[in-house]
C-alpha atoms as a PDB file:
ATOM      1  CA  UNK A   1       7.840  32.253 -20.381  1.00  0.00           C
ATOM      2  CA  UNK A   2      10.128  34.880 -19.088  1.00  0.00           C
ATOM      3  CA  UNK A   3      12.585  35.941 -21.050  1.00  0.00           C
ATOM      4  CA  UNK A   4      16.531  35.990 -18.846  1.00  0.00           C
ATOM      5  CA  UNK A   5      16.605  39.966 -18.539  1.00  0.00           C
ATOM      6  CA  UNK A   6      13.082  39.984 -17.220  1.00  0.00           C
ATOM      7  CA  UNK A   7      13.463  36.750 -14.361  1.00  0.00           C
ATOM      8  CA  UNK A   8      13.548  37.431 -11.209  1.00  0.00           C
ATOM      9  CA  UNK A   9      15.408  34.455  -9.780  1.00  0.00           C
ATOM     10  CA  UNK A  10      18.634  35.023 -11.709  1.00  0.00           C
ATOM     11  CA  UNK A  11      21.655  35.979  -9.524  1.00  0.00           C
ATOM     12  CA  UNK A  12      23.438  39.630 -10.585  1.00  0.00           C
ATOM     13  CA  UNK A  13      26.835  36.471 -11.946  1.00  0.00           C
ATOM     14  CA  UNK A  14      24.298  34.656 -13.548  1.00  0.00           C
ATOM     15  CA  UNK A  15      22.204  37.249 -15.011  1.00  0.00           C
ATOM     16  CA  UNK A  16      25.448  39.009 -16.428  1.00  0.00           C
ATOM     17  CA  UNK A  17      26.429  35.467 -18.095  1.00  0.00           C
ATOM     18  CA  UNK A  18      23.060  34.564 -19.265  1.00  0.00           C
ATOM     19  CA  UNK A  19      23.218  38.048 -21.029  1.00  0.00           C
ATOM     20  CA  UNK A  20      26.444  37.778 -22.562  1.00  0.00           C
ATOM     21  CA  UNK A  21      25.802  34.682 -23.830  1.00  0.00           C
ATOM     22  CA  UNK A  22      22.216  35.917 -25.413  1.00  0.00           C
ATOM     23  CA  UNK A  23      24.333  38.477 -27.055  1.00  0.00           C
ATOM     24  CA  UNK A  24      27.339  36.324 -28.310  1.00  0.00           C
ATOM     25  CA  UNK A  25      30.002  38.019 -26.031  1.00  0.00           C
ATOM     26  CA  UNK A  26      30.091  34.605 -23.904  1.00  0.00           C
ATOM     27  CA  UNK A  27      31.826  32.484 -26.820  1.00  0.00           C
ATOM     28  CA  UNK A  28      34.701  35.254 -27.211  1.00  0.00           C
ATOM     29  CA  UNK A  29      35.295  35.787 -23.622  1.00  0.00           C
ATOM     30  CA  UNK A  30      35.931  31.885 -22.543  1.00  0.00           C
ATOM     31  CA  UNK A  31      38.169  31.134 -26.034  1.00  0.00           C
ATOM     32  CA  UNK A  32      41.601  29.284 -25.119  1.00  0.00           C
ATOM     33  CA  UNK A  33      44.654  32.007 -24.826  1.00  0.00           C
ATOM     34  CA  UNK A  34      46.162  31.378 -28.125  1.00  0.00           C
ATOM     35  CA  UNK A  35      49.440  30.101 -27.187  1.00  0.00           C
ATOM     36  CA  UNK A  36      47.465  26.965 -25.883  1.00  0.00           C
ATOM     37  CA  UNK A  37      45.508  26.813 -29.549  1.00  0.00           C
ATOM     38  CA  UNK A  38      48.479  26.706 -31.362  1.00  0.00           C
ATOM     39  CA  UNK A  39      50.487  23.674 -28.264  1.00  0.00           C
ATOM     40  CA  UNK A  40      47.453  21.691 -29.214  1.00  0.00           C
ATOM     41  CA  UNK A  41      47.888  22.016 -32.946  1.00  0.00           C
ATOM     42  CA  UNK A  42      51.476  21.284 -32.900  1.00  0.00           C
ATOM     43  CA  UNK A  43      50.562  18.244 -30.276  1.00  0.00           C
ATOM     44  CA  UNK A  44      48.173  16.652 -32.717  1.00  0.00           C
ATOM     45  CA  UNK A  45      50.514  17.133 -35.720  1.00  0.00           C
ATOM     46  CA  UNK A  46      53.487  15.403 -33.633  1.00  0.00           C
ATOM     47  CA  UNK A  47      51.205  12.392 -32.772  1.00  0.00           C
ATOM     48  CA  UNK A  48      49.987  11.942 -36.124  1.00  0.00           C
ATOM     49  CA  UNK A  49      53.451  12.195 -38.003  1.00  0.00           C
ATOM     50  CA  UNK A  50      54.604   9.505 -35.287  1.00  0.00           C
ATOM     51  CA  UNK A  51      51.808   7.192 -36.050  1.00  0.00           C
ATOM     52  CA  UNK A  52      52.310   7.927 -39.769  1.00  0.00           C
ATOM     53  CA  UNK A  53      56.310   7.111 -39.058  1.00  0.00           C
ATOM     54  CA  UNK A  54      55.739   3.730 -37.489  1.00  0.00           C
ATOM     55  CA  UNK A  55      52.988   2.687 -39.942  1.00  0.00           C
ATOM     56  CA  UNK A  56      55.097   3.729 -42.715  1.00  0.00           C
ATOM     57  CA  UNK A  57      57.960   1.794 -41.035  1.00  0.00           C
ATOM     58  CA  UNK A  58      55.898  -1.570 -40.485  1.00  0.00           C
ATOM     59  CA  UNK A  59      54.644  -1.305 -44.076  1.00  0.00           C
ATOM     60  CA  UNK A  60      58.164  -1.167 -45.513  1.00  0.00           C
ATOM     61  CA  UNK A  61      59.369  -4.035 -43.172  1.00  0.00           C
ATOM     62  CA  UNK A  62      56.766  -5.719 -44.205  1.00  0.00           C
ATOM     63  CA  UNK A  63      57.766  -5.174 -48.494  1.00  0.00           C
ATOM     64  CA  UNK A  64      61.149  -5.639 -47.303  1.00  0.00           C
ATOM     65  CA  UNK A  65      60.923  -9.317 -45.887  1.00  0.00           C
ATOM     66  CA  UNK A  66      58.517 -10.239 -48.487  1.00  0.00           C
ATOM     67  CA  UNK A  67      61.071  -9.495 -51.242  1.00  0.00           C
ATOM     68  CA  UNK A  68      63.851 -11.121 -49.668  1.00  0.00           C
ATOM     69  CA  UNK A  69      61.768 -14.073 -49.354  1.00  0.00           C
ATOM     70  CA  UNK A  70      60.721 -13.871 -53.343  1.00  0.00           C
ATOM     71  CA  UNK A  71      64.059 -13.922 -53.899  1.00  0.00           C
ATOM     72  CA  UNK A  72      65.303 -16.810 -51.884  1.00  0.00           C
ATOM     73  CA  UNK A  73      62.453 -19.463 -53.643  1.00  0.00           C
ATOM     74  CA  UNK A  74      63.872 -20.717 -57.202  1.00  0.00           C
ATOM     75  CA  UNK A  75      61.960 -19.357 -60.386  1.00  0.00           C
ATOM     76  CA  UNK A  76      62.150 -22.659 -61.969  1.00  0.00           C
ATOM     77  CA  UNK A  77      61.156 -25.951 -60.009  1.00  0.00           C
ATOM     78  CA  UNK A  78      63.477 -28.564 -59.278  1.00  0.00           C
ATOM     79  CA  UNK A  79      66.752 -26.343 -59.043  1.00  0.00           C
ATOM     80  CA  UNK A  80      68.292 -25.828 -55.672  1.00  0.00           C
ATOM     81  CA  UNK A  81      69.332 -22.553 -54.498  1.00  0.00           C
ATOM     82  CA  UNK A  82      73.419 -21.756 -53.472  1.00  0.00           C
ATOM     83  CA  UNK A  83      74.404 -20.567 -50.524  1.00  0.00           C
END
């Protein structure tokens, strides 16, 4: 098997990718601008605080309504709550 440099059939574009990549330029070249890096970052740290929020809130709503309703049955059987 040929290797890349020595084929033939590559196009000059293709050939000059095929070589960066064999030589680990490729990877550097096509990286994301870093301004979009550090959007996505602060994207999935938004989304995940908001889902944290609104579990957190459901969770405490949840404790919340489940304590009022230990406190509205009697302790001791046969006595009826005021109010």
């Amino acid at each position: 098997m040929n290797r890349i440099d020595d084929s033939p059939e590559w196009s000059p574009e293709g050939l000059g990718i095929a070589i960066r990549m064999q030589h680990g330029d490729f990877g550097r070249e096509s990286r994301p601008p870093v301004y979009l890096r550090v959007a996505a970052v602060l994207l999935s740290v938004t989304t995940l605080a908001i889902l944290l929020g609104v579990a957190g809130w459901y969770a405490w709503r949840s404790l919340a309504r489940r304590n009022a309703q230990e406190a509205a049955t009697p302790d001791t059987p046969g006595v009826i709550a005021r109010g």
